[in-house]
C-alpha atoms as a PDB file:
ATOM      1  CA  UNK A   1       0.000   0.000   0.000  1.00  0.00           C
ATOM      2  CA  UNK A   2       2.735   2.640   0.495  1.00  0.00           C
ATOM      3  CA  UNK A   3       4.424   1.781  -2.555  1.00  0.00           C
ATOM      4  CA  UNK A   4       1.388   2.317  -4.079  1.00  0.00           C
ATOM      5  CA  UNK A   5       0.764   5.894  -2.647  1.00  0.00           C
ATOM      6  CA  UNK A   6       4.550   7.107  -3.412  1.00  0.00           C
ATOM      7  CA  UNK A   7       4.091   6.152  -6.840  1.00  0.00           C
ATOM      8  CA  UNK A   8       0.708   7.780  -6.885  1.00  0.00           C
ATOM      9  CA  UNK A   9       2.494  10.747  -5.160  1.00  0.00           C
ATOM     10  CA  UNK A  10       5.895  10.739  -7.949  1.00  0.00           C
ATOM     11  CA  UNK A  11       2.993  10.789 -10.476  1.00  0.00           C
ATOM     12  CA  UNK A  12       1.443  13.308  -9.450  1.00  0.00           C
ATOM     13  CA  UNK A  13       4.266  15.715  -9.161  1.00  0.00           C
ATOM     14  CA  UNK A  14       5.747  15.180 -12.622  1.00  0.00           C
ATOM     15  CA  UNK A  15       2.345  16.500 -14.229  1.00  0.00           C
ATOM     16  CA  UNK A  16       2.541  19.576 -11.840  1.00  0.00           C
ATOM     17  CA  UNK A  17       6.088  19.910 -13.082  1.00  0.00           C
ATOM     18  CA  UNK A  18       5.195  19.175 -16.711  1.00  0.00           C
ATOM     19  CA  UNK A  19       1.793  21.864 -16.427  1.00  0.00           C
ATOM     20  CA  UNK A  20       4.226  24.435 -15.011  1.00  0.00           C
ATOM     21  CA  UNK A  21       6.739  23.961 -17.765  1.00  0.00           C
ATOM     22  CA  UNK A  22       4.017  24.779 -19.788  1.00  0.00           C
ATOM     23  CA  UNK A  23       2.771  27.824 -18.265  1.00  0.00           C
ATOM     24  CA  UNK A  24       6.143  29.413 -17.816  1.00  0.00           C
ATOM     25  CA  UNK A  25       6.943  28.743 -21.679  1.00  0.00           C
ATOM     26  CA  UNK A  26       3.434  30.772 -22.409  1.00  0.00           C
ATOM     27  CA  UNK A  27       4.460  34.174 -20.222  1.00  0.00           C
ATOM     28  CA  UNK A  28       3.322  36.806 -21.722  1.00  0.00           C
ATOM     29  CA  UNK A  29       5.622  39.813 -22.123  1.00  0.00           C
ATOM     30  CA  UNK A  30       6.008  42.641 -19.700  1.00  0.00           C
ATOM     31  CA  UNK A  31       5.728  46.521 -20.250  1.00  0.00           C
ATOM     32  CA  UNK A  32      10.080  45.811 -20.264  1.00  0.00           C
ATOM     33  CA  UNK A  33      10.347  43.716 -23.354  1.00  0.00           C
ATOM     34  CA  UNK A  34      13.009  43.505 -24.802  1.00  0.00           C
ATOM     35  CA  UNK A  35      14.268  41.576 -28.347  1.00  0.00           C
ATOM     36  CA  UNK A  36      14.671  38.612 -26.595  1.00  0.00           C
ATOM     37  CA  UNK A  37      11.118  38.881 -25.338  1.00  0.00           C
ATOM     38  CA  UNK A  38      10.534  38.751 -29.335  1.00  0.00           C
ATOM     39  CA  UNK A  39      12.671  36.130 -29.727  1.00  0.00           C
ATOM     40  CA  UNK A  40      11.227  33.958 -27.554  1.00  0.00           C
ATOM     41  CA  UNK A  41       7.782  34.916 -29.189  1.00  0.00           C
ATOM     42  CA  UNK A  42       8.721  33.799 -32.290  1.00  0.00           C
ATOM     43  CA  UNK A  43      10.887  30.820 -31.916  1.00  0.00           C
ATOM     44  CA  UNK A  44       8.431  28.431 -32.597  1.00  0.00           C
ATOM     45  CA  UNK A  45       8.074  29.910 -36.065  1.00  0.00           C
ATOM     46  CA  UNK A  46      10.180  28.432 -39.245  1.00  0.00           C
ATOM     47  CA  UNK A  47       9.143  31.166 -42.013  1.00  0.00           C
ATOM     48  CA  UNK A  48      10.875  33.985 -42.403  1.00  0.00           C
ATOM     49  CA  UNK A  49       8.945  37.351 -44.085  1.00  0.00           C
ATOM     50  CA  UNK A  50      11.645  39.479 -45.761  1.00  0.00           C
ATOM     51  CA  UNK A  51      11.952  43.493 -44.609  1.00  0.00           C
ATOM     52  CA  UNK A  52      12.588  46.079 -46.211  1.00  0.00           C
ATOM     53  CA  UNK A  53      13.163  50.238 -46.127  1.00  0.00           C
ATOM     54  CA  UNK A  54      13.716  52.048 -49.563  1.00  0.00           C
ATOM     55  CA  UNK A  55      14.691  55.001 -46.929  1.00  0.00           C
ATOM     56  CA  UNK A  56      17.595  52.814 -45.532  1.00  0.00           C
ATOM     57  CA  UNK A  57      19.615  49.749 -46.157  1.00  0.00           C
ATOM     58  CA  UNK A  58      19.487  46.642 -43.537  1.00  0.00           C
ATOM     59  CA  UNK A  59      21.974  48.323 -40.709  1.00  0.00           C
ATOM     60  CA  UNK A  60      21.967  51.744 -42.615  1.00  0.00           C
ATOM     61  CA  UNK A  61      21.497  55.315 -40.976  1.00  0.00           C
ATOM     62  CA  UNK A  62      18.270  56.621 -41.342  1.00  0.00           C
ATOM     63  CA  UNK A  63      17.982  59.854 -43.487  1.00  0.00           C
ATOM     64  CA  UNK A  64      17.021  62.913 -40.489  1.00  0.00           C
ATOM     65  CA  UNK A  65      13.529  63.314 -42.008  1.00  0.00           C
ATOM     66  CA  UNK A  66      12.379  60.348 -39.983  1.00  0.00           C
ATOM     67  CA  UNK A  67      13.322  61.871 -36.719  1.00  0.00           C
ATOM     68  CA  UNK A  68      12.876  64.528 -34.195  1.00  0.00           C
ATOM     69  CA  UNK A  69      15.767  66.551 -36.377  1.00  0.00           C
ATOM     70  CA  UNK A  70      13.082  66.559 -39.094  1.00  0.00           C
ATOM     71  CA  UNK A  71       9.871  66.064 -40.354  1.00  0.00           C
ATOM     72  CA  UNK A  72       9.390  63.135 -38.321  1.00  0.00           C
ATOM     73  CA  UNK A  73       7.538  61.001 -40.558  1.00  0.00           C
ATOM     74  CA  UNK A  74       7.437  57.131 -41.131  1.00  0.00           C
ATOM     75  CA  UNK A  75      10.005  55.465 -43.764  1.00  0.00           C
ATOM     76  CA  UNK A  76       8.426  53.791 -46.579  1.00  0.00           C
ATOM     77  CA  UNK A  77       8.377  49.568 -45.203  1.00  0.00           C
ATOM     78  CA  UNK A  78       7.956  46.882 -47.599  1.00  0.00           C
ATOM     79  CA  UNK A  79       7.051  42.726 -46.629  1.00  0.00           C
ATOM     80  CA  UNK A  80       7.843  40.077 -49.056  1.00  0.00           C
ATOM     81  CA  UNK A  81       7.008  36.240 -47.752  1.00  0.00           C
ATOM     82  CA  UNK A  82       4.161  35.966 -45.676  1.00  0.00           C
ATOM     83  CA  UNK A  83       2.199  32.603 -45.649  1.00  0.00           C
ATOM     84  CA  UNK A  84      -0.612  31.312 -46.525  1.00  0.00           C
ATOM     85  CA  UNK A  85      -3.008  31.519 -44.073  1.00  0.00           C
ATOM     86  CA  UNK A  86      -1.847  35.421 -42.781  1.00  0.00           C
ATOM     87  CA  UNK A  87      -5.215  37.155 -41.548  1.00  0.00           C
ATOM     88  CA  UNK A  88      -3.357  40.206 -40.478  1.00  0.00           C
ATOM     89  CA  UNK A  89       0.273  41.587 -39.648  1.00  0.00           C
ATOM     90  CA  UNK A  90       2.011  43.568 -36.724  1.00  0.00           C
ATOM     91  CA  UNK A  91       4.332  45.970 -36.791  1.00  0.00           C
ATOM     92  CA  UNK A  92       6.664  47.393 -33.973  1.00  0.00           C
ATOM     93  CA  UNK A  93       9.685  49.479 -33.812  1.00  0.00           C
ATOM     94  CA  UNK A  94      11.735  49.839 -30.577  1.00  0.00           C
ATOM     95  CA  UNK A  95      14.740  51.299 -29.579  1.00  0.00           C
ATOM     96  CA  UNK A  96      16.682  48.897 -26.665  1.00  0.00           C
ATOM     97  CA  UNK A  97      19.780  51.294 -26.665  1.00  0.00           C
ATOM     98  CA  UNK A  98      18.364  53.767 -24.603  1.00  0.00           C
ATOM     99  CA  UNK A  99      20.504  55.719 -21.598  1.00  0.00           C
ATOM    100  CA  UNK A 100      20.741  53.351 -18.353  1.00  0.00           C
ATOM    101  CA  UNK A 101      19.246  56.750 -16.454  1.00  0.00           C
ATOM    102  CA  UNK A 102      16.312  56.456 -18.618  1.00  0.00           C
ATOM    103  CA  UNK A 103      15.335  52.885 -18.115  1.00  0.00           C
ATOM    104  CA  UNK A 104      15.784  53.366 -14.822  1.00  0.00           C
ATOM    105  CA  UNK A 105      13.443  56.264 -14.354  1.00  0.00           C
ATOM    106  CA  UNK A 106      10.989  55.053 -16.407  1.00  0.00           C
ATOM    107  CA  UNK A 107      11.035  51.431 -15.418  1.00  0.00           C
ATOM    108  CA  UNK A 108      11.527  50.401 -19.192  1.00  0.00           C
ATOM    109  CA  UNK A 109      13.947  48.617 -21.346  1.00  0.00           C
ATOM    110  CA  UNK A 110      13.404  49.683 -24.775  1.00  0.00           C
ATOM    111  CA  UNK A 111      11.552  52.630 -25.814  1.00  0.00           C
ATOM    112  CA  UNK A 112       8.415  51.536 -27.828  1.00  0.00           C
ATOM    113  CA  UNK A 113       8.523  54.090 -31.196  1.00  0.00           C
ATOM    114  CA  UNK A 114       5.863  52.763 -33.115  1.00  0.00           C
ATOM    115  CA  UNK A 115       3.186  50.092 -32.653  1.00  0.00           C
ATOM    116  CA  UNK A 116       0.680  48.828 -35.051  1.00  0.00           C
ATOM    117  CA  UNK A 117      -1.683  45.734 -35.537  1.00  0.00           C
ATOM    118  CA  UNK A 118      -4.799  44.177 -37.665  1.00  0.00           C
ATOM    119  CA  UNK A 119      -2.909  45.346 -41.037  1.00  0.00           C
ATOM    120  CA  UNK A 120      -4.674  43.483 -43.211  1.00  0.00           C
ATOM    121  CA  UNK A 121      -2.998  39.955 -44.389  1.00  0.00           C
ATOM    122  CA  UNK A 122      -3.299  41.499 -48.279  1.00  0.00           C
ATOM    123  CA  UNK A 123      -0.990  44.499 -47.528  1.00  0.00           C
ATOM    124  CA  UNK A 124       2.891  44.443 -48.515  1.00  0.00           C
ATOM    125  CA  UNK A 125       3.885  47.748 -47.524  1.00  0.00           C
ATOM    126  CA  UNK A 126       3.375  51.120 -45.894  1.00  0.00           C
ATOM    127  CA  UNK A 127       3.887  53.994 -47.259  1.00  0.00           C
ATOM    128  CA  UNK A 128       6.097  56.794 -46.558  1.00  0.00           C
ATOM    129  CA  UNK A 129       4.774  59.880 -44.126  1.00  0.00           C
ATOM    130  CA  UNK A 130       1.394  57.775 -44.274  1.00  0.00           C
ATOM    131  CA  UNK A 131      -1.060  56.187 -41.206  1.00  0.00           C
ATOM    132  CA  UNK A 132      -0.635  52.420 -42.274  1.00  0.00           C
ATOM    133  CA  UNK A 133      -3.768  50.180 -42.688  1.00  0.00           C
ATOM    134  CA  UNK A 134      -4.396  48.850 -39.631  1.00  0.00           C
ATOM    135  CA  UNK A 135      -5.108  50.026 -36.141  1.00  0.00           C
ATOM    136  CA  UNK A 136      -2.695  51.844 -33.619  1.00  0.00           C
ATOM    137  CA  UNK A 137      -1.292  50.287 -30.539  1.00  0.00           C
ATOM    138  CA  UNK A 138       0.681  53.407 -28.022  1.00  0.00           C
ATOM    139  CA  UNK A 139       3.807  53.968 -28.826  1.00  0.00           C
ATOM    140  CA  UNK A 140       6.464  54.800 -25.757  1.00  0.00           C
ATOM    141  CA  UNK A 141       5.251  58.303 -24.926  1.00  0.00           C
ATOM    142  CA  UNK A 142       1.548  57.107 -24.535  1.00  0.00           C
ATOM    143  CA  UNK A 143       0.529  58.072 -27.564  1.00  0.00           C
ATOM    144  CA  UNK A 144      -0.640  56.210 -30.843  1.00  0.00           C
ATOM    145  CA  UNK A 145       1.158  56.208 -33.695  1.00  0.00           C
ATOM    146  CA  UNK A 146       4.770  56.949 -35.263  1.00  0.00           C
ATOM    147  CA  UNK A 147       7.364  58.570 -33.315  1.00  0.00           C
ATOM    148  CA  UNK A 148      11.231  58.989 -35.152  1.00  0.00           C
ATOM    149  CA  UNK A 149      14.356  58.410 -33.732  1.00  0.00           C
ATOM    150  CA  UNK A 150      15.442  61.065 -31.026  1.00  0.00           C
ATOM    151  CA  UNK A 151      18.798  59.344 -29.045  1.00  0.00           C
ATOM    152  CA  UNK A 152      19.940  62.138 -26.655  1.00  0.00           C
ATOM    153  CA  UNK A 153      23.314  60.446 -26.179  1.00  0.00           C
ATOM    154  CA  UNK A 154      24.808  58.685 -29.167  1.00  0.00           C
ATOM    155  CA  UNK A 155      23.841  56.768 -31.924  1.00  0.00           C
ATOM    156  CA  UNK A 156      21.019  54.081 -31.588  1.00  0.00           C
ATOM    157  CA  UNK A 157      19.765  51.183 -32.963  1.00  0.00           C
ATOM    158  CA  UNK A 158      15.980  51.308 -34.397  1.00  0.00           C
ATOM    159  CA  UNK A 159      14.758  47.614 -35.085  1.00  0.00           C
ATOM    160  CA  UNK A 160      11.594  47.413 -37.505  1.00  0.00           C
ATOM    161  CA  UNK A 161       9.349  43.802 -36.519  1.00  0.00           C
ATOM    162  CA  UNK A 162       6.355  42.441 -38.985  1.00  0.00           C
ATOM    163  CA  UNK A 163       4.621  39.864 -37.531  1.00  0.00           C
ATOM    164  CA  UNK A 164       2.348  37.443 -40.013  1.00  0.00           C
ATOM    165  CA  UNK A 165      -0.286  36.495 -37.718  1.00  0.00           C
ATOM    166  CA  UNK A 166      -3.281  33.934 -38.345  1.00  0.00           C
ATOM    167  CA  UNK A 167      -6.108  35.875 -36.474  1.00  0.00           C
ATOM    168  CA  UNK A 168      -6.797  39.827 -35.908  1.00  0.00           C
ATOM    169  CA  UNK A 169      -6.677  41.157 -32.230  1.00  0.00           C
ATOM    170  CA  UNK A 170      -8.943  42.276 -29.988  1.00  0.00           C
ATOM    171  CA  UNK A 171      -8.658  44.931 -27.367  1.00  0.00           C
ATOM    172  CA  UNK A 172     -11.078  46.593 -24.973  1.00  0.00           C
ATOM    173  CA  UNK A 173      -8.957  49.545 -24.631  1.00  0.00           C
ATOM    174  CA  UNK A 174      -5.877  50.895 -27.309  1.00  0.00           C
ATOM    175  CA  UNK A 175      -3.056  48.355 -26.322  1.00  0.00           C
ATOM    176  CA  UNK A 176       0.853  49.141 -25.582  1.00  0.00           C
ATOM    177  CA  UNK A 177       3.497  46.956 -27.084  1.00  0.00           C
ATOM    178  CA  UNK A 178       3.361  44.295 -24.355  1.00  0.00           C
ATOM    179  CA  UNK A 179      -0.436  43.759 -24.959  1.00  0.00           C
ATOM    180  CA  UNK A 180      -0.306  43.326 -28.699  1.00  0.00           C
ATOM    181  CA  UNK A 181       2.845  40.628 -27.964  1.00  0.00           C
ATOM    182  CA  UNK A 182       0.894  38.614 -25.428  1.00  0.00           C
ATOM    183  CA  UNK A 183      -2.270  38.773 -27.762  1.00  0.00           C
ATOM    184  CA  UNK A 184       0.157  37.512 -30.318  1.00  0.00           C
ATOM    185  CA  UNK A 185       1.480  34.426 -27.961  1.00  0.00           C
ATOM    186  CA  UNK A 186       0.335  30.938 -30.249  1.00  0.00           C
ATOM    187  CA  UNK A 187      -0.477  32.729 -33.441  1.00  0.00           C
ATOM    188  CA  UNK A 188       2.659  33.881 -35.254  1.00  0.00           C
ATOM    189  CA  UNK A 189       2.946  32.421 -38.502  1.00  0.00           C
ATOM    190  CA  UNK A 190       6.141  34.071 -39.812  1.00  0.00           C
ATOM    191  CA  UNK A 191       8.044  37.425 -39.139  1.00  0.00           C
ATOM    192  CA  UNK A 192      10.857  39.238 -40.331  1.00  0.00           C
ATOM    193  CA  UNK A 193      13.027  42.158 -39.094  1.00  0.00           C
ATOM    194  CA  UNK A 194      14.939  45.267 -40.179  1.00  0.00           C
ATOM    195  CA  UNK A 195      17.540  47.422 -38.076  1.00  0.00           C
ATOM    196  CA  UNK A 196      18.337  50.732 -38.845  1.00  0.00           C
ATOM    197  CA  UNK A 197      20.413  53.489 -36.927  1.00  0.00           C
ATOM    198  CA  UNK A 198      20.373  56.831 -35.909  1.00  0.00           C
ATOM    199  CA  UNK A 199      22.631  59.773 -33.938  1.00  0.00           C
ATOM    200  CA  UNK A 200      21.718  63.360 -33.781  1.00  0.00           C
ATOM    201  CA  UNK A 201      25.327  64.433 -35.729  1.00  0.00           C
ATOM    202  CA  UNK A 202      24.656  66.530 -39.190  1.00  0.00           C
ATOM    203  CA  UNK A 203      23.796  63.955 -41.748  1.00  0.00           C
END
């Protein structure tokens, strides 16, 4: 009888182990994400959607007009690969190179420049200087849509992320970055990335 109950009692501790394995591999993202919160979104995935700037090559500096030294106006993005299946995409840009003073005060890792969701699965690009298809999450001063590069130290990296999702989202209220990413947990079909960088020197 009491080998019976500690086998019974082994048993029963490898499913809570295996349920909270399970759990902990589903967290959704925090209000800090950072690119390996993104990573860890999409590692599942095995497509890969190709993206690009005609403002900027893949690790290029982006021209001034994009920023707070100009007109401060999206770059044209282009998305080349999605899969079959692709209801609608994402779209966020983030900054994780901001000052160490700044994420402290703020309680952040990355500032969140731009954040946008439910672009329809037939779109391939957004134009320049233009409100993209699609619905506005808040971007990292509270506000919806685009805000341009603006480092106040040196230069910065800008990543560009296009999810391929099967499913639109649903929100009660406009979402931040962290609630589009945990919408997205189980329903990325493919995504794709572009970095570009920025300092406030004369270009």
């Amino acid at each position: 009888m009491k080998v019976k109950l500690v086998i019974v009692g082994v048993l029963v501790l490898l499913i809570a182990a295996g349920v909270y394995a399970l759990t902990s591999s589903q967290k959704v993202p925090t209000s800090e994400s950072t690119m390996n919160d993104i990573t860890n979104l999409t590692a599942s995935t095995t497509m890969s959607i190709t993206l690009t700037s005609s403002a900027f090559a893949a690790g290029g500096l982006i021209p001034k007009k994009y920023s707070c030294d100009g007109t401060n106006v999206n770059p044209e993005l282009s998305w080349s690969g999605a899969p079959v299946g692709t209801k609608s995409f994402a779209l966020i840009m983030d900054d994780p190179d901001i000052p160490d003073a700044v994420k402290q005060s703020r309680g952040i890792d990355v500032f969140d420049h731009w954040v946008v969701y439910n672009i329809p699965g037939t779109v391939t690009e957004i134009k320049e200087a233009t409100k993209p298809e699609g619905q506005d999450g808040l971007n990292g001063s509270g506000k919806p849509g685009y805000v341009g590069p603006c480092p106040p130290d040196k230069e910065h990296r800008y990543f560009f992320y296009i999810f391929a999702l099967d499913t639109t989202l649903t929100f009660n209220s406009q979402p931040t970055k962290a609630d589009v990413m945990g919408a997205m947990i189980g329903h990325v079909l493919a995504d794709g990335q572009l970095m570009g960088r920025y300092n406030r020197s004369p270009q």
